[in-house]
PDB file of N, CA and C in Angstrom:
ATOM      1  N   UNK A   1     -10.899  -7.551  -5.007  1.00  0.00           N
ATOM      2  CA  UNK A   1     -10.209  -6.978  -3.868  1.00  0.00           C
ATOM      3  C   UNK A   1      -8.711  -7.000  -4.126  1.00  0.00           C
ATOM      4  N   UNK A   2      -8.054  -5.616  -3.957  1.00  0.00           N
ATOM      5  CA  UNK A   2      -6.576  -5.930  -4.024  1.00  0.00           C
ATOM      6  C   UNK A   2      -5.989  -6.541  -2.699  1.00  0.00           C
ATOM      7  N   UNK A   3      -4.883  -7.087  -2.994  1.00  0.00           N
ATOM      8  CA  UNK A   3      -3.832  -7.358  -1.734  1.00  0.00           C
ATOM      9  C   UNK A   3      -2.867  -6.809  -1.773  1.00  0.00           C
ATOM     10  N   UNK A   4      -2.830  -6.332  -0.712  1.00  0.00           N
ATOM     11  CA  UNK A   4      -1.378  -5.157  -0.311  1.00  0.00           C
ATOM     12  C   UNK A   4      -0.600  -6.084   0.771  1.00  0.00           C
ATOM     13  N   UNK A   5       0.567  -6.122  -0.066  1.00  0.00           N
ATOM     14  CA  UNK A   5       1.821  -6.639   1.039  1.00  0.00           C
ATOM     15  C   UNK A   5       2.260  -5.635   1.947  1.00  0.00           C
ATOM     16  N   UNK A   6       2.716  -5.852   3.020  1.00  0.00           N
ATOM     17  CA  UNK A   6       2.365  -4.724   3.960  1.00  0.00           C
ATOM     18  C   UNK A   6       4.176  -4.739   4.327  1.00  0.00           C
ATOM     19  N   UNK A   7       5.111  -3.359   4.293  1.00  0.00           N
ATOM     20  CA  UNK A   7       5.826  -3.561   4.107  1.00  0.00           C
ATOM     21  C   UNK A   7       6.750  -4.032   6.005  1.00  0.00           C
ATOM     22  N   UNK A   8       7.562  -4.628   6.181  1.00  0.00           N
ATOM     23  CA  UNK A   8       8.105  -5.231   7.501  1.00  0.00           C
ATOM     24  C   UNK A   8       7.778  -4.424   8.606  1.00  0.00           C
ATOM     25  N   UNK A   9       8.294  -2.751   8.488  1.00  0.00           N
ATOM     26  CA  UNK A   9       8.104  -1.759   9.293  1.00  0.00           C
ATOM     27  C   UNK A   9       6.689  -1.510   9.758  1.00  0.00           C
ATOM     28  N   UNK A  10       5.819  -1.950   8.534  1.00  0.00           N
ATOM     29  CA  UNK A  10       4.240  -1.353   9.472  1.00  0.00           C
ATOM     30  C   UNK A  10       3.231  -2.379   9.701  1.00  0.00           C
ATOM     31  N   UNK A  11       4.106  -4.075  10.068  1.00  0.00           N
ATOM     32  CA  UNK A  11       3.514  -5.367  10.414  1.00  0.00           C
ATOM     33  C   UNK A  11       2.881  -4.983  11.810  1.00  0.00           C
ATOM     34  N   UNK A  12       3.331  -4.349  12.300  1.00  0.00           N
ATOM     35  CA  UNK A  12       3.180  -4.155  14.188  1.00  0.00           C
ATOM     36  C   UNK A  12       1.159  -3.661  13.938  1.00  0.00           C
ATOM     37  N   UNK A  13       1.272  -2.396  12.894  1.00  0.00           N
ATOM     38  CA  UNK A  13       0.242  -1.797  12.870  1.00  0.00           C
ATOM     39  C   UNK A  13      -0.969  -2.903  12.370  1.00  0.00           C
ATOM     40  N   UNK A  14      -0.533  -3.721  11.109  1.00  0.00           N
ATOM     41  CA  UNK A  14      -1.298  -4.464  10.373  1.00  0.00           C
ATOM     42  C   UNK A  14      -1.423  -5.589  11.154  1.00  0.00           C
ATOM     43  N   UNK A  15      -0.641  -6.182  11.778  1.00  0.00           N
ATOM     44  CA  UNK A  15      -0.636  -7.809  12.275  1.00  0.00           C
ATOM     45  C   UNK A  15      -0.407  -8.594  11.167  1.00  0.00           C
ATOM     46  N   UNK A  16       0.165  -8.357  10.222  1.00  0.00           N
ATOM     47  CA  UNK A  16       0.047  -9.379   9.267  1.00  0.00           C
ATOM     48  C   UNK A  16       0.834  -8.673   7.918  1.00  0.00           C
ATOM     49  N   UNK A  17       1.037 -10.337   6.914  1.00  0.00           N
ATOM     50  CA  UNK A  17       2.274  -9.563   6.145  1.00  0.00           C
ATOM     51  C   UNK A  17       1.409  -9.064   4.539  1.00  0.00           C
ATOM     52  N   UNK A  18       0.015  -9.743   4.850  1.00  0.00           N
ATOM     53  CA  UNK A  18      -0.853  -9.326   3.810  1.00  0.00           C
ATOM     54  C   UNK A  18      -2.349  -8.902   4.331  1.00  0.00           C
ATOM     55  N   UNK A  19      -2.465  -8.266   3.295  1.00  0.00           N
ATOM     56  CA  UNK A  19      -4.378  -7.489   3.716  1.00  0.00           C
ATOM     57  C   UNK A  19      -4.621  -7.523   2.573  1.00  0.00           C
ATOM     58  N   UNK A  20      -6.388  -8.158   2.267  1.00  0.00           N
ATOM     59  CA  UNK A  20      -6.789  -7.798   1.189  1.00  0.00           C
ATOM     60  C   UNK A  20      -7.995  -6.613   1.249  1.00  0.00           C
ATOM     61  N   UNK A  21      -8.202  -5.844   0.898  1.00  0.00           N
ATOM     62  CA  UNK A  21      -8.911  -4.422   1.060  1.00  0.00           C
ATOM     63  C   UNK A  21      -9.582  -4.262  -0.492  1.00  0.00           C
ATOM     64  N   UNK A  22     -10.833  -3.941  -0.603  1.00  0.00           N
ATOM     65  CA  UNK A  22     -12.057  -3.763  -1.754  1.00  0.00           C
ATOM     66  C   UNK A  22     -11.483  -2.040  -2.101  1.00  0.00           C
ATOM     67  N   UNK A  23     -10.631  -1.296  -3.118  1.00  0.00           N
ATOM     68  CA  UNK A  23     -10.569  -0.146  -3.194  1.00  0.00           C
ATOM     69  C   UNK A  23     -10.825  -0.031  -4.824  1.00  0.00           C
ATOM     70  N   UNK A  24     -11.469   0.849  -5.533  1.00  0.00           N
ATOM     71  CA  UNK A  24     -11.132   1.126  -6.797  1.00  0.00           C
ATOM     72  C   UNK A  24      -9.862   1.361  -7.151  1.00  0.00           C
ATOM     73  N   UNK A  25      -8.752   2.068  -6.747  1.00  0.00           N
ATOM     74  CA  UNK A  25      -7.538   2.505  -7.007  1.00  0.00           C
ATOM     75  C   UNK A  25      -6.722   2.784  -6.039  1.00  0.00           C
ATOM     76  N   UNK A  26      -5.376   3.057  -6.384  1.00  0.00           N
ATOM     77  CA  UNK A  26      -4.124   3.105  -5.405  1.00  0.00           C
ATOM     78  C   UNK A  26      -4.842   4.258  -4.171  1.00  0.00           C
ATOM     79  N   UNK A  27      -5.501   5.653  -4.668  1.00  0.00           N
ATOM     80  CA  UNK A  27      -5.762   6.390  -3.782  1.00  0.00           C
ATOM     81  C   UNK A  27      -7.109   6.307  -2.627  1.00  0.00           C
ATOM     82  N   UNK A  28      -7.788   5.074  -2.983  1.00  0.00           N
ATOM     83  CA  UNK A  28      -8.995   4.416  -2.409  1.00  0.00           C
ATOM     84  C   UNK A  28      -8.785   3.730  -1.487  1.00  0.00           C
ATOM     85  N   UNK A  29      -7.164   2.814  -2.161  1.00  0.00           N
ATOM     86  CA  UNK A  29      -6.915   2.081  -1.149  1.00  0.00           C
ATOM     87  C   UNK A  29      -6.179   2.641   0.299  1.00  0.00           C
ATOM     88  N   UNK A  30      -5.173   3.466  -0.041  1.00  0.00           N
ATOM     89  CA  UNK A  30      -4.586   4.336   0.768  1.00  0.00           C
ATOM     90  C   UNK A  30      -5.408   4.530   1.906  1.00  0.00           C
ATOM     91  N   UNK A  31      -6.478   5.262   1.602  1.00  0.00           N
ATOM     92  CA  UNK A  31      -7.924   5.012   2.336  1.00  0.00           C
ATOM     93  C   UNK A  31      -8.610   4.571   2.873  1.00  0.00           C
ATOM     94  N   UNK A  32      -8.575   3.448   2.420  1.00  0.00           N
ATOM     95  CA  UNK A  32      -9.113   2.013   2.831  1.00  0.00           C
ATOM     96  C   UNK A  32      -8.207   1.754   4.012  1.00  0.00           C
ATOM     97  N   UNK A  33      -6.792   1.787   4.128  1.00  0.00           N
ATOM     98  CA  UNK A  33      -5.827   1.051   4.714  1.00  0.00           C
ATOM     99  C   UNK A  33      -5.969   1.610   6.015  1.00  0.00           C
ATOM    100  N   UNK A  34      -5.793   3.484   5.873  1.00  0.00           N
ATOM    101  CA  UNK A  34      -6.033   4.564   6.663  1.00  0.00           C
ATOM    102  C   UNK A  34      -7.217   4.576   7.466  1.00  0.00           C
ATOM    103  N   UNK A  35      -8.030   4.168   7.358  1.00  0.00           N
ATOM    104  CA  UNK A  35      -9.559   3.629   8.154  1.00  0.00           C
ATOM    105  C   UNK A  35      -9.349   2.542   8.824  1.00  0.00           C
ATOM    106  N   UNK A  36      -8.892   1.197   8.332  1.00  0.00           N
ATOM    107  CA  UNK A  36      -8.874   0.496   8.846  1.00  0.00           C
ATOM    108  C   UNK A  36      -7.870  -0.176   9.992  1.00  0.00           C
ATOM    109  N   UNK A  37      -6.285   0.735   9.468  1.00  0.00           N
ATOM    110  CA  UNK A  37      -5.760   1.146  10.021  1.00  0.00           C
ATOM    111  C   UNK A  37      -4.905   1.982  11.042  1.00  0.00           C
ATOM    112  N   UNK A  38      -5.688   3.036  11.640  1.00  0.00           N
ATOM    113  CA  UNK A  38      -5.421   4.227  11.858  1.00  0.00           C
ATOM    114  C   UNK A  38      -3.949   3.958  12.107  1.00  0.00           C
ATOM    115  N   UNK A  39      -3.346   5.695  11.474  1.00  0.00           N
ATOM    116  CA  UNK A  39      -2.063   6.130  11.655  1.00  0.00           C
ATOM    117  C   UNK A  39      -0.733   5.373  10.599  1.00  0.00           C
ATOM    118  N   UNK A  40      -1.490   4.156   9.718  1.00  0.00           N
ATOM    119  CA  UNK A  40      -0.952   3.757   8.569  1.00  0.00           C
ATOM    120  C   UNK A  40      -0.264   4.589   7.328  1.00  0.00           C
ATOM    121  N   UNK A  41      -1.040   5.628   7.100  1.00  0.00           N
ATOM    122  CA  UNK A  41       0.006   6.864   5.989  1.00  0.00           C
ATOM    123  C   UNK A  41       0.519   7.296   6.950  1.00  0.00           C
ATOM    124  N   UNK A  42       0.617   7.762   8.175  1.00  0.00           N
ATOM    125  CA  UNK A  42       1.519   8.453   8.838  1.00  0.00           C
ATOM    126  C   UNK A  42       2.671   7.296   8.849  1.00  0.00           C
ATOM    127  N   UNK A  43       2.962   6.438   9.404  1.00  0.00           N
ATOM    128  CA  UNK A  43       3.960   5.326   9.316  1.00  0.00           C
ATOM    129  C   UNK A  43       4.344   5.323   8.288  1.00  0.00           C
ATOM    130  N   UNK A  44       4.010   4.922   7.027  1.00  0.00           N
ATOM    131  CA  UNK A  44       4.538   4.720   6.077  1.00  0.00           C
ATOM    132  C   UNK A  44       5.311   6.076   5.154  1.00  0.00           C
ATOM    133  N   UNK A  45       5.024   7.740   5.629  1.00  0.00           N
ATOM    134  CA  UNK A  45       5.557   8.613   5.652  1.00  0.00           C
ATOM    135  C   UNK A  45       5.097   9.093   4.375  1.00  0.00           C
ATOM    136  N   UNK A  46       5.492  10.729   3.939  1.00  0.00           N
ATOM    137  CA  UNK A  46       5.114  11.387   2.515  1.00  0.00           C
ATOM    138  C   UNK A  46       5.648  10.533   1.091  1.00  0.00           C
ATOM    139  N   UNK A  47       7.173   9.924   1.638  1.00  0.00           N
ATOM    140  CA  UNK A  47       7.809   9.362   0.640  1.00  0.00           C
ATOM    141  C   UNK A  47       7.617   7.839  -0.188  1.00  0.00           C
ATOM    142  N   UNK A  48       7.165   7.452  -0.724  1.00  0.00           N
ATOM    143  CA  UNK A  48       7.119   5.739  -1.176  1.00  0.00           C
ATOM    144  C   UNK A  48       7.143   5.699  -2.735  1.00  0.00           C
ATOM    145  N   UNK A  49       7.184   4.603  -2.923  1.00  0.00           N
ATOM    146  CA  UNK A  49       6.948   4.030  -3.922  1.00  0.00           C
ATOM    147  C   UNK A  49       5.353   3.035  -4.053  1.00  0.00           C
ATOM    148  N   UNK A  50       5.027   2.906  -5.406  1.00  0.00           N
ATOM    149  CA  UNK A  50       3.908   1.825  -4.958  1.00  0.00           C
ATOM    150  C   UNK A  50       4.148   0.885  -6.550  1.00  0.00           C
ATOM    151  N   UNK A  51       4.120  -0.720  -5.993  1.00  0.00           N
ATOM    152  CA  UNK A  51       4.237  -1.703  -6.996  1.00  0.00           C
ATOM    153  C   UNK A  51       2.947  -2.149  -7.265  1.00  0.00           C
ATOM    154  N   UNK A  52       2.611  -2.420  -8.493  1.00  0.00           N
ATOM    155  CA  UNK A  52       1.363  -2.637  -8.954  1.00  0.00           C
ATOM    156  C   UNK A  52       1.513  -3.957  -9.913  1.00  0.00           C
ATOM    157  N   UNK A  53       0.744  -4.930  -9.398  1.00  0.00           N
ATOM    158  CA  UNK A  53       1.621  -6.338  -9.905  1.00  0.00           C
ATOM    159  C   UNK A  53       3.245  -6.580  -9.799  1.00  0.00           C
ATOM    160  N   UNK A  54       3.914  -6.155  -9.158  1.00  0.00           N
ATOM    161  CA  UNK A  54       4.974  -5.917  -9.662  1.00  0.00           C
ATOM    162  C   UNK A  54       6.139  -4.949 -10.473  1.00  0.00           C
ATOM    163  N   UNK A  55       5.531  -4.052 -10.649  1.00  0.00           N
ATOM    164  CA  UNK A  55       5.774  -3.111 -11.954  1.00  0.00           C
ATOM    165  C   UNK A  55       5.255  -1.741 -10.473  1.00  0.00           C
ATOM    166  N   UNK A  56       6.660  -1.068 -10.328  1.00  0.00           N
ATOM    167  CA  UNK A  56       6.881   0.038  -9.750  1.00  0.00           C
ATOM    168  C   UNK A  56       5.794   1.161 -10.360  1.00  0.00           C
ATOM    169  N   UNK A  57       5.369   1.893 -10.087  1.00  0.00           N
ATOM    170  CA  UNK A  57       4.129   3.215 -10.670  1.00  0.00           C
ATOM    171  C   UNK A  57       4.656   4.414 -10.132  1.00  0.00           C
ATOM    172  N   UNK A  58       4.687   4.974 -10.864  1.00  0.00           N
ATOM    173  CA  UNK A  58       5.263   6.651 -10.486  1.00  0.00           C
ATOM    174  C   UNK A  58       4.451   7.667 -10.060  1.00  0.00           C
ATOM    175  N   UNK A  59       3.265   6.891 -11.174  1.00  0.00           N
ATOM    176  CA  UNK A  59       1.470   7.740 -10.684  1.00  0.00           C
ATOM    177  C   UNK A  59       0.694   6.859 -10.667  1.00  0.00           C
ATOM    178  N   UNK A  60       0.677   6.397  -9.496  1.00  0.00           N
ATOM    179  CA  UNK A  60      -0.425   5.043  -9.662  1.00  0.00           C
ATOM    180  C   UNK A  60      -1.692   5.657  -8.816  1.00  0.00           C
ATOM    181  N   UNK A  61      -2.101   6.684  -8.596  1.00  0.00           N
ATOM    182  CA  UNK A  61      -3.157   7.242  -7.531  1.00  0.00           C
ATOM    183  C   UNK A  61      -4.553   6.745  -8.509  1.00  0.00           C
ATOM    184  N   UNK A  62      -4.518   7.104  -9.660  1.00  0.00           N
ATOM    185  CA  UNK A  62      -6.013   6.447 -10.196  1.00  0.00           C
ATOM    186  C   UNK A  62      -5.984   5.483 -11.082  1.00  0.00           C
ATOM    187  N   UNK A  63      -4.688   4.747 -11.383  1.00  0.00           N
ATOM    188  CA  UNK A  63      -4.957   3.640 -11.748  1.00  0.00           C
ATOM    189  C   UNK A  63      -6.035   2.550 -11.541  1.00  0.00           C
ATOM    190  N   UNK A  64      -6.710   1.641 -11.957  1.00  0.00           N
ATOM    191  CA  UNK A  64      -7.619   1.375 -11.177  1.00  0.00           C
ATOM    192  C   UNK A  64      -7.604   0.083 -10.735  1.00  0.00           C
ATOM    193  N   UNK A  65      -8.069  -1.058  -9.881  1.00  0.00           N
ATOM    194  CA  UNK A  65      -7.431  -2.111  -9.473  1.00  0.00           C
ATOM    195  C   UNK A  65      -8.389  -2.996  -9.476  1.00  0.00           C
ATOM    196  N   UNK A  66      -7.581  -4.736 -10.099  1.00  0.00           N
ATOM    197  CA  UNK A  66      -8.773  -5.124 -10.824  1.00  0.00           C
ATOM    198  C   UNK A  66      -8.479  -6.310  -9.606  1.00  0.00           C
ATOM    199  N   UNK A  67      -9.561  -7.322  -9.428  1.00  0.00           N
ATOM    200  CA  UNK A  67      -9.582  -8.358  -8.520  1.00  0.00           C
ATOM    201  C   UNK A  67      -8.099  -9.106  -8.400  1.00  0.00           C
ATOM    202  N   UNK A  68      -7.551  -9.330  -7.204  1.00  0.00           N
ATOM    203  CA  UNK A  68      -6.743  -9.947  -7.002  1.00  0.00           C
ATOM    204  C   UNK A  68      -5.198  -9.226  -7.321  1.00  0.00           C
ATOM    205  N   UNK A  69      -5.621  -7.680  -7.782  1.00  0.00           N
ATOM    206  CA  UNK A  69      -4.207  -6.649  -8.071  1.00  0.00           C
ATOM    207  C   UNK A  69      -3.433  -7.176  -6.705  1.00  0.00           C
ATOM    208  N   UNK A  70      -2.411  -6.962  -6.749  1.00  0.00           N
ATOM    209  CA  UNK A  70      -1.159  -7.089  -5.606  1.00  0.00           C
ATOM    210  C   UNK A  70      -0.463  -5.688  -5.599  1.00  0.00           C
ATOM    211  N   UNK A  71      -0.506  -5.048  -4.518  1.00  0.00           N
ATOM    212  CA  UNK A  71      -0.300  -3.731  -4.394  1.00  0.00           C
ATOM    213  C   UNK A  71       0.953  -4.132  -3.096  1.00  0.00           C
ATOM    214  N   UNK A  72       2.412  -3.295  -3.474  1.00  0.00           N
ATOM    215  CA  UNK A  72       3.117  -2.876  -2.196  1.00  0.00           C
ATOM    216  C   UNK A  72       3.403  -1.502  -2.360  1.00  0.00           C
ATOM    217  N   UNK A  73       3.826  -0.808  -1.290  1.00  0.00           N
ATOM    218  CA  UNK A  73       3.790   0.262  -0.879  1.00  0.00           C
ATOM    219  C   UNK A  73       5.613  -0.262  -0.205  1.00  0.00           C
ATOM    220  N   UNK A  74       6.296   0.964  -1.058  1.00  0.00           N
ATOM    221  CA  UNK A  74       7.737   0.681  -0.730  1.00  0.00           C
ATOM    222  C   UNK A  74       8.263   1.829   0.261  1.00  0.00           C
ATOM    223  N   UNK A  75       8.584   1.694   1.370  1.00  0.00           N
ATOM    224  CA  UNK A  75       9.164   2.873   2.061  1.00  0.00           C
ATOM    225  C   UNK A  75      10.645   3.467   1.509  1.00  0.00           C
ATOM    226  N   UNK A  76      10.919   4.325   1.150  1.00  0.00           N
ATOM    227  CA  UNK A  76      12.146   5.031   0.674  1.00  0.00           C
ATOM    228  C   UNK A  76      13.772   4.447   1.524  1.00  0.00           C
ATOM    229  N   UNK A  77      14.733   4.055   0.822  1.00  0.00           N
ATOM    230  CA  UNK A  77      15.776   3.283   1.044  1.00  0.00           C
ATOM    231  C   UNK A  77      16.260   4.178   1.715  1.00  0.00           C
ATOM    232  N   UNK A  78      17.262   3.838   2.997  1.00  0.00           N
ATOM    233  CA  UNK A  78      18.411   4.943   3.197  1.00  0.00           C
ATOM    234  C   UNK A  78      19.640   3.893   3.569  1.00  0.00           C
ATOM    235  N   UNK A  79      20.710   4.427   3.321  1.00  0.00           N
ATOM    236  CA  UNK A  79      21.764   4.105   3.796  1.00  0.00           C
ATOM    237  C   UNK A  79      22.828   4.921   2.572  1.00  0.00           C
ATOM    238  N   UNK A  80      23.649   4.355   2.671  1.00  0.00           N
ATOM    239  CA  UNK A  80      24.620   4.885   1.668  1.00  0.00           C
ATOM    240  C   UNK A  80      25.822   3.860   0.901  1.00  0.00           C
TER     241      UNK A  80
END
């Protein structure tokens, strides 16, 4: 099962600052989150990043995720 750190902004939705969720890959989990979550990709918006152990992914949609992966989902920075 991966664990997704859940980023500050969408604690309200999750209750919590971690979830662990059974997905084959980044786009399973998305899925996973989105079910269990309703309205979770909408919150978190078109734009992100996603860390995979640690290590930022540019295309992480079928990567595939092995027990205990640590997945965050980064919402896009703004300020200037």
């Amino acid at each position: 099962m991966a664990v997704v750190l859940i980023p500050p902004a969408l604690r309200a939705l999750t209750g919590a600052e971690r979830v662990t969720l059974a997905a084959a890959n980044v786009r399973a989990l998305l899925s996973a989150l989105e079910a269990r979550f309703p309205g979770f990709g909408a919150a978190l918006g078109p734009r992100f990043a996603v860390s995979v152990d640690g290590e930022i992914r540019s295309d992480a949609d079928y990567d595939p995720l092995a027990d205990a992966t640590e997945v965050a989902f980064l919402p896009p920075l703004s300020g200037g």
